[in-house]
PDB file of N, CA and C in Angstrom:
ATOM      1  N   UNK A   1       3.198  27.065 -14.018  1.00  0.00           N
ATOM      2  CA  UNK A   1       3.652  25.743 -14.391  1.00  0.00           C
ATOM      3  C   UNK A   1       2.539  24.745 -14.092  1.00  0.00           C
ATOM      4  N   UNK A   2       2.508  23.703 -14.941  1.00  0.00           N
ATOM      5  CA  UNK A   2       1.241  22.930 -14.802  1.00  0.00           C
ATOM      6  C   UNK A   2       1.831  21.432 -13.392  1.00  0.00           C
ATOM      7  N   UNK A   3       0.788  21.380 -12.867  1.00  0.00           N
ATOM      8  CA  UNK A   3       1.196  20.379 -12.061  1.00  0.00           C
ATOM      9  C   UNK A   3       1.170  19.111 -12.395  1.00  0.00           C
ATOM     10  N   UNK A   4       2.338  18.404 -11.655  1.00  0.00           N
ATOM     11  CA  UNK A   4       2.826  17.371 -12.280  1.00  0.00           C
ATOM     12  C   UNK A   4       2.390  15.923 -11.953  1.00  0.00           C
ATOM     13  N   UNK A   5       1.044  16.136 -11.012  1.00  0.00           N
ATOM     14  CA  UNK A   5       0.324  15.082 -11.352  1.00  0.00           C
ATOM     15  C   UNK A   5      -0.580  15.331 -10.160  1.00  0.00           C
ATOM     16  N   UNK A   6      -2.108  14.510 -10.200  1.00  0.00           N
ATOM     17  CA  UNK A   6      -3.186  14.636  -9.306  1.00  0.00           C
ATOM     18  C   UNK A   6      -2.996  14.861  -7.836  1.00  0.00           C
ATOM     19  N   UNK A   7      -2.052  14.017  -7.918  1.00  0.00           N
ATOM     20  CA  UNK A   7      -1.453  13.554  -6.278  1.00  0.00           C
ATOM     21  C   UNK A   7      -0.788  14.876  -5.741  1.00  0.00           C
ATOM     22  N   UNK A   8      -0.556  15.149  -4.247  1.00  0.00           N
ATOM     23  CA  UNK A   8      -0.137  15.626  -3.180  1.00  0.00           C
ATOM     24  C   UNK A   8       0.473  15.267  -2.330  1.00  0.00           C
ATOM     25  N   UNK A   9       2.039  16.069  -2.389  1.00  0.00           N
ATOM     26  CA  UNK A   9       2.857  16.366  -1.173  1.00  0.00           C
ATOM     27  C   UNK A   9       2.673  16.359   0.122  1.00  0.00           C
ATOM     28  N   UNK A  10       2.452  15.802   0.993  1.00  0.00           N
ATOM     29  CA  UNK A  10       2.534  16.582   3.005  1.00  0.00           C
ATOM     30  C   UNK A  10       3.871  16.929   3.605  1.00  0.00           C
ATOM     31  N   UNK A  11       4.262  17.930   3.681  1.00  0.00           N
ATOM     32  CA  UNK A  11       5.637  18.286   4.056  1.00  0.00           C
ATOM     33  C   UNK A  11       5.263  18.327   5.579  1.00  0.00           C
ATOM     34  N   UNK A  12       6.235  17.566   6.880  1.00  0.00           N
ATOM     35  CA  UNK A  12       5.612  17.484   7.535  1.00  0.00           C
ATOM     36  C   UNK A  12       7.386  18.296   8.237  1.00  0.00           C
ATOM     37  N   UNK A  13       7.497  19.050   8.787  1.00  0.00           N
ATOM     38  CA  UNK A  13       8.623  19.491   9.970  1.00  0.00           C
ATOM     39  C   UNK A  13       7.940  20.301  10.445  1.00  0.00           C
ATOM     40  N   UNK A  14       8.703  20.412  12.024  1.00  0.00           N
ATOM     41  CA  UNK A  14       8.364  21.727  12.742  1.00  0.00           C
ATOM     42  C   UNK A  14       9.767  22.637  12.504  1.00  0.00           C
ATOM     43  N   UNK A  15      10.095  22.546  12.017  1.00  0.00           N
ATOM     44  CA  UNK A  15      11.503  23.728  11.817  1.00  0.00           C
ATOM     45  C   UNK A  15      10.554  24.123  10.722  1.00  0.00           C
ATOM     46  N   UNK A  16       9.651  25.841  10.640  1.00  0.00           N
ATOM     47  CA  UNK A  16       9.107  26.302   9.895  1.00  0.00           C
ATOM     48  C   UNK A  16      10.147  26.740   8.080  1.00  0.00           C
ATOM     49  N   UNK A  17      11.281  27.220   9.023  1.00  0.00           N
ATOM     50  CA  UNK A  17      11.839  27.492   7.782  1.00  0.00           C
ATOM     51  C   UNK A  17      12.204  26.122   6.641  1.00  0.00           C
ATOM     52  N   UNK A  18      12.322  25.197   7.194  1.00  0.00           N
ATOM     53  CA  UNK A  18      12.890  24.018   6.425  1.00  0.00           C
ATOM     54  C   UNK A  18      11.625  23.490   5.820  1.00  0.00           C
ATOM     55  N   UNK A  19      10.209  23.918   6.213  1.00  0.00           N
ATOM     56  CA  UNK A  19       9.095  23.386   5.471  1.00  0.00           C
ATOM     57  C   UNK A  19       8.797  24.474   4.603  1.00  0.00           C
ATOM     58  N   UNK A  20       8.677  25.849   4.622  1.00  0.00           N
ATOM     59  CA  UNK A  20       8.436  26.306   3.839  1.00  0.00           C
ATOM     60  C   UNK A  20       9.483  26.236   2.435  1.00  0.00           C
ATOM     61  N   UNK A  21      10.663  26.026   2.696  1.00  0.00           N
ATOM     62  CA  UNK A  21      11.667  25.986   1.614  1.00  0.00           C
ATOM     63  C   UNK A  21      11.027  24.447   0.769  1.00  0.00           C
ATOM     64  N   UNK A  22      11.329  23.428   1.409  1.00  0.00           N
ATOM     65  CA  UNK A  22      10.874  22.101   0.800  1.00  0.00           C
ATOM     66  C   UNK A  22       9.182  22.698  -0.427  1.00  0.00           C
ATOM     67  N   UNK A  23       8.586  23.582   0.398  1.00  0.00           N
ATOM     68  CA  UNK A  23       7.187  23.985   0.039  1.00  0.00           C
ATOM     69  C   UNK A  23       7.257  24.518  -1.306  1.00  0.00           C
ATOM     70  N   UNK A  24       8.436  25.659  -1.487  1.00  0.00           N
ATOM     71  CA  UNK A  24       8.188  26.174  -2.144  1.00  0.00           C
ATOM     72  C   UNK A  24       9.337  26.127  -3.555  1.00  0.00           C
ATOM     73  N   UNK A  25       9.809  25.065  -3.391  1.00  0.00           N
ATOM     74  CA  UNK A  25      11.135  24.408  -3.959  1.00  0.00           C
ATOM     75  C   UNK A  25      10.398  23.242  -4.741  1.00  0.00           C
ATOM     76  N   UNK A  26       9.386  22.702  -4.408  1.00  0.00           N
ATOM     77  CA  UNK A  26       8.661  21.153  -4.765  1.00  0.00           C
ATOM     78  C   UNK A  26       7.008  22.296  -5.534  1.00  0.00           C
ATOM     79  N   UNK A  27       6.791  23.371  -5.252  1.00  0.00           N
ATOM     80  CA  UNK A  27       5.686  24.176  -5.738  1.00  0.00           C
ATOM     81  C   UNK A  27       6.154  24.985  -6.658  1.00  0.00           C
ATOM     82  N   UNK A  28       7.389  25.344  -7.208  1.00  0.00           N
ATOM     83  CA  UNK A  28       8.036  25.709  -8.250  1.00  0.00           C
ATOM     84  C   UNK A  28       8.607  24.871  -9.319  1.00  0.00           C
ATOM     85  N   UNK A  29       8.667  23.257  -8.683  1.00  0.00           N
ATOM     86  CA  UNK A  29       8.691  22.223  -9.965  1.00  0.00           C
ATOM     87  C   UNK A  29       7.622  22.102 -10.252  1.00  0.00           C
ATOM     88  N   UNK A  30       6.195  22.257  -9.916  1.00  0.00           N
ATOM     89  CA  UNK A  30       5.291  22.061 -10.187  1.00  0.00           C
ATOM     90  C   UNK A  30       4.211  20.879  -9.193  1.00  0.00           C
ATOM     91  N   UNK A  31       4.488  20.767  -7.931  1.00  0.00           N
ATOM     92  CA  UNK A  31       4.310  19.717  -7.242  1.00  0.00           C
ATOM     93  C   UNK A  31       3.256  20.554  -6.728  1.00  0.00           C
ATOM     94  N   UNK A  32       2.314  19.860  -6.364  1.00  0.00           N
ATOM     95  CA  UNK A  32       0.813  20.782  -5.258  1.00  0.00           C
ATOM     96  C   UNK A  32       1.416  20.243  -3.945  1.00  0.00           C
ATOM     97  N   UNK A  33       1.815  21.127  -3.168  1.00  0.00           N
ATOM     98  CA  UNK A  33       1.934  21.018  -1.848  1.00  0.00           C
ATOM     99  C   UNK A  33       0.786  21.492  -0.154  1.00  0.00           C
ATOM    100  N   UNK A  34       1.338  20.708   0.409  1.00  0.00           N
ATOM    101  CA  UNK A  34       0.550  21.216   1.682  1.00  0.00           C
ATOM    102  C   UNK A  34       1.410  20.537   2.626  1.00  0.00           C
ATOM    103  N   UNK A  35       1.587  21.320   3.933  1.00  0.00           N
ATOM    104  CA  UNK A  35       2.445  21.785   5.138  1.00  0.00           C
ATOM    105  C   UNK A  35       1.721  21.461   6.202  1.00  0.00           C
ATOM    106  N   UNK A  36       1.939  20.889   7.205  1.00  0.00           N
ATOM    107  CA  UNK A  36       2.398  20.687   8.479  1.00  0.00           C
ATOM    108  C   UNK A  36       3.449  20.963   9.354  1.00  0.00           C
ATOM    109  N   UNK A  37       3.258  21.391  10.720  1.00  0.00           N
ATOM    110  CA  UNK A  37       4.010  21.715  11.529  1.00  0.00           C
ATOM    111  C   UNK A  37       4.359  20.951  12.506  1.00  0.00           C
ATOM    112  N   UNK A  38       3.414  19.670  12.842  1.00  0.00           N
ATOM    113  CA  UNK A  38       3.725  18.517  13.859  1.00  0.00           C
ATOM    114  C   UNK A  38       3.164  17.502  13.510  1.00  0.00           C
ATOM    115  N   UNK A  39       3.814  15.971  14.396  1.00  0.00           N
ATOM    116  CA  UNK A  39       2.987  15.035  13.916  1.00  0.00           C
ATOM    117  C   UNK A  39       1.702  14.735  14.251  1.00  0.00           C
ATOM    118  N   UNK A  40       1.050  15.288  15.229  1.00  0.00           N
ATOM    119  CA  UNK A  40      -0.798  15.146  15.308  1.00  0.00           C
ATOM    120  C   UNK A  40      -1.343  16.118  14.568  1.00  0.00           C
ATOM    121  N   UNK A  41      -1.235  17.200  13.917  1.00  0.00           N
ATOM    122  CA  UNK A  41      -1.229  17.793  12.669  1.00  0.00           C
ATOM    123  C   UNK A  41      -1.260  17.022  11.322  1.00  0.00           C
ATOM    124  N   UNK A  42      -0.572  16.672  11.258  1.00  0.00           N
ATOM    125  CA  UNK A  42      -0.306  15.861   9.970  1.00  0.00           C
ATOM    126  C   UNK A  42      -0.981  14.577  10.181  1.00  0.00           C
ATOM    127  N   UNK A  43      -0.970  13.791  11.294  1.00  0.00           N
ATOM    128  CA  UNK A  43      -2.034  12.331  11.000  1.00  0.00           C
ATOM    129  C   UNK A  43      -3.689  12.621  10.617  1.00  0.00           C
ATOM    130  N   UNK A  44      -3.823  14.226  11.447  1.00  0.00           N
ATOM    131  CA  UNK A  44      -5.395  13.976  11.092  1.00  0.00           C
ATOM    132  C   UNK A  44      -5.348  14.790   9.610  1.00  0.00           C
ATOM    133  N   UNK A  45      -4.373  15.545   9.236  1.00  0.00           N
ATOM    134  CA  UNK A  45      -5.181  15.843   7.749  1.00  0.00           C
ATOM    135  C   UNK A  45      -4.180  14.819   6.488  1.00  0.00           C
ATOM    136  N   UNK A  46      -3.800  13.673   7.165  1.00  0.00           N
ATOM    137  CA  UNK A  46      -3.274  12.243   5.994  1.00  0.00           C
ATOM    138  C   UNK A  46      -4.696  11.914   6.061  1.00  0.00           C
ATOM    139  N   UNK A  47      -5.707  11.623   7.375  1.00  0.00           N
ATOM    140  CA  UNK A  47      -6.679  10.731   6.920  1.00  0.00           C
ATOM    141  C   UNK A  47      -7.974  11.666   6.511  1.00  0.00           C
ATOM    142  N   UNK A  48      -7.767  12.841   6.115  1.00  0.00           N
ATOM    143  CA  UNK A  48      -8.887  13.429   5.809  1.00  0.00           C
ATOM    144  C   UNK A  48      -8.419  13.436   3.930  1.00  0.00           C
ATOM    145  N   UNK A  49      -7.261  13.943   3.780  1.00  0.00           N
ATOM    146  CA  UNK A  49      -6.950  14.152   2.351  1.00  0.00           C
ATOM    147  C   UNK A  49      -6.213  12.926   1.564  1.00  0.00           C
ATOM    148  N   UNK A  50      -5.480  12.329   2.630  1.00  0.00           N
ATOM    149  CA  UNK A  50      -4.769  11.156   1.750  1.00  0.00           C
ATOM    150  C   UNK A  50      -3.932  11.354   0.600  1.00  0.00           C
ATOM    151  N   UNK A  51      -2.599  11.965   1.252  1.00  0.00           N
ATOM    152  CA  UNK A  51      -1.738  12.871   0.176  1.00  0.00           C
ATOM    153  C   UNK A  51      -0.860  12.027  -0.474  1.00  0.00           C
ATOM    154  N   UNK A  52      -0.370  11.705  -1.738  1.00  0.00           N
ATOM    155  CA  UNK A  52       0.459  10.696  -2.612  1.00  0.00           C
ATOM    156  C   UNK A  52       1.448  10.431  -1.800  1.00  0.00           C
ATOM    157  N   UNK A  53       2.531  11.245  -1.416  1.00  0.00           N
ATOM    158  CA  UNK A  53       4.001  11.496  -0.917  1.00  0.00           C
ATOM    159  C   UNK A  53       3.471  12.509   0.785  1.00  0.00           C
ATOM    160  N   UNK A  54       4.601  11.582   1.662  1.00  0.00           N
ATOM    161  CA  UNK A  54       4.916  12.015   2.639  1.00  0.00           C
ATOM    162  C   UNK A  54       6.062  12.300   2.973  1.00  0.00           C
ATOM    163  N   UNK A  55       6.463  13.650   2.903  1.00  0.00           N
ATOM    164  CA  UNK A  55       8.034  13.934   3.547  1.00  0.00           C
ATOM    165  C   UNK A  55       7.925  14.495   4.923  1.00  0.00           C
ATOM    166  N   UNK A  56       8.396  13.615   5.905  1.00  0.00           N
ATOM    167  CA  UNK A  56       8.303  13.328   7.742  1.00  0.00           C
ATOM    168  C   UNK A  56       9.632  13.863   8.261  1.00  0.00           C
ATOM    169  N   UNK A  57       9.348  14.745   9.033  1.00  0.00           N
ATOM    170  CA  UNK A  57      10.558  14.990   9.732  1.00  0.00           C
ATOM    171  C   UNK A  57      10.551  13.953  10.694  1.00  0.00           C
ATOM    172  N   UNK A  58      11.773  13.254  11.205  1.00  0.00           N
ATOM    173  CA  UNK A  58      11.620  12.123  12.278  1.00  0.00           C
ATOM    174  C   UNK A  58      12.031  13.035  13.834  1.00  0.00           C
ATOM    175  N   UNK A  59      12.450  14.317  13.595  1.00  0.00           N
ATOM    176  CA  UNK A  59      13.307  14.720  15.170  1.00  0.00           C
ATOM    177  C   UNK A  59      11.742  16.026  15.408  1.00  0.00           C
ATOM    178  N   UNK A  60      10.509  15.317  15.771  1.00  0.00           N
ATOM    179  CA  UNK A  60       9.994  16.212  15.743  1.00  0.00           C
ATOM    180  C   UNK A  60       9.585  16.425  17.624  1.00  0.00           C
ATOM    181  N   UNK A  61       9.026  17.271  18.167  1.00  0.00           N
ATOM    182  CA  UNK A  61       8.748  17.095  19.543  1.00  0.00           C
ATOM    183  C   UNK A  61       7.431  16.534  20.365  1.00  0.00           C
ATOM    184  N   UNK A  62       6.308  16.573  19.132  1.00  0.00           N
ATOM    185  CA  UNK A  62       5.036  16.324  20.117  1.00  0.00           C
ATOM    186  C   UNK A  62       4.921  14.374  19.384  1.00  0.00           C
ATOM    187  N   UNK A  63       5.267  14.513  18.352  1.00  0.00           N
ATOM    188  CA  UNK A  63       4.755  12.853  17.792  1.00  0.00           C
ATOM    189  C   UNK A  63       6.011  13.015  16.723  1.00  0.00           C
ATOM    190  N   UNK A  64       7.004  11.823  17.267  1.00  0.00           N
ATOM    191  CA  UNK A  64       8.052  12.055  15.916  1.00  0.00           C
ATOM    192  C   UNK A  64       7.649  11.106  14.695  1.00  0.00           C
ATOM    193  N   UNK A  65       8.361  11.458  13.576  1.00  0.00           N
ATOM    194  CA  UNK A  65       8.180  10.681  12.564  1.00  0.00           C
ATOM    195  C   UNK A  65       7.857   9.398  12.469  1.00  0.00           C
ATOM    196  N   UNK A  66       8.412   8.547  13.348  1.00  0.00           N
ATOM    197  CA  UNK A  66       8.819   7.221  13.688  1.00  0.00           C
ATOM    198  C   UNK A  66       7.431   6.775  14.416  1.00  0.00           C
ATOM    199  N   UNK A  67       6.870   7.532  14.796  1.00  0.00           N
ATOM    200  CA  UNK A  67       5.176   7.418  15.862  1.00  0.00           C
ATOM    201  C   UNK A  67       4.352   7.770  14.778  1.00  0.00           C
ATOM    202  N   UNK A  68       4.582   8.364  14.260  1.00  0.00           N
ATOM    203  CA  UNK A  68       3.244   8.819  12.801  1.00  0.00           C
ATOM    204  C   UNK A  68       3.210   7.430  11.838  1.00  0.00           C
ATOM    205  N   UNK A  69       4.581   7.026  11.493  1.00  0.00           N
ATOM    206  CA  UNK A  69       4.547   6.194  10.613  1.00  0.00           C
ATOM    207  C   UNK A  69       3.945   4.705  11.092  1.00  0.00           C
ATOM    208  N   UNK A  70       4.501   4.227  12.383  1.00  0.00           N
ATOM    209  CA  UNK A  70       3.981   3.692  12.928  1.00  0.00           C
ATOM    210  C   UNK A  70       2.330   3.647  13.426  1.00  0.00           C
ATOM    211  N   UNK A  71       1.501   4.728  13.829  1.00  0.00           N
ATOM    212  CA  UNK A  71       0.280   4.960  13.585  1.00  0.00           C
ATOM    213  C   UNK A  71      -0.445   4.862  12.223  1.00  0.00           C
ATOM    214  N   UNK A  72       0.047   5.370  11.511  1.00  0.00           N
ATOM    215  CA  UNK A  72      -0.284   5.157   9.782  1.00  0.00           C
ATOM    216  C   UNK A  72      -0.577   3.588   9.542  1.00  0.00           C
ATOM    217  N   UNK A  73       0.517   2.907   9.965  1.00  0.00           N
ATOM    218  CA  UNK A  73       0.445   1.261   9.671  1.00  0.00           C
ATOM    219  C   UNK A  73      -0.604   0.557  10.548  1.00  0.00           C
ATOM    220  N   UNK A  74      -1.220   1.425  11.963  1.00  0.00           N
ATOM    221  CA  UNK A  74      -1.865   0.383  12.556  1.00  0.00           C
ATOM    222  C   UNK A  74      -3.409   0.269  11.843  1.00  0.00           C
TER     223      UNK A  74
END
């Protein structure tokens, strides 16, 4: 399936199973995805790749959603 546009997904949970499903559910509509497992994970590869869409788990344990997003804005 052709992808459905330049831009990139960051699926960000640590519940592995709930990211790989989102992964491969959004990579079968045709979405280019890429995965994370925590939030200091995911801040340093937002500012290396700069992905279109961010889906954040907020109940995460080392940096929750709510601290990423907040870092993002400063």
């Amino acid at each position: 399936m052709r992808s459905k546009s330049n831009g990139q997904i960051l699926i960000v949970d640590d519940d592995g199973a709930s990211r790989r499903l989102l992964v491969r559910t959004l990579s079968t509509a045709g979405y280019r995805c890429k995965e994370c497992a925590s939030g200091v994970e995911a801040l340093s590869l937002i500012r290396r790749e700069q992905p279109s869409l961010l889906l954040l788990d907020f109940a995460m344990p080392d940096l929750d959603g709510a601290e990423v997003l907040k870092q993002l804005r400063a």
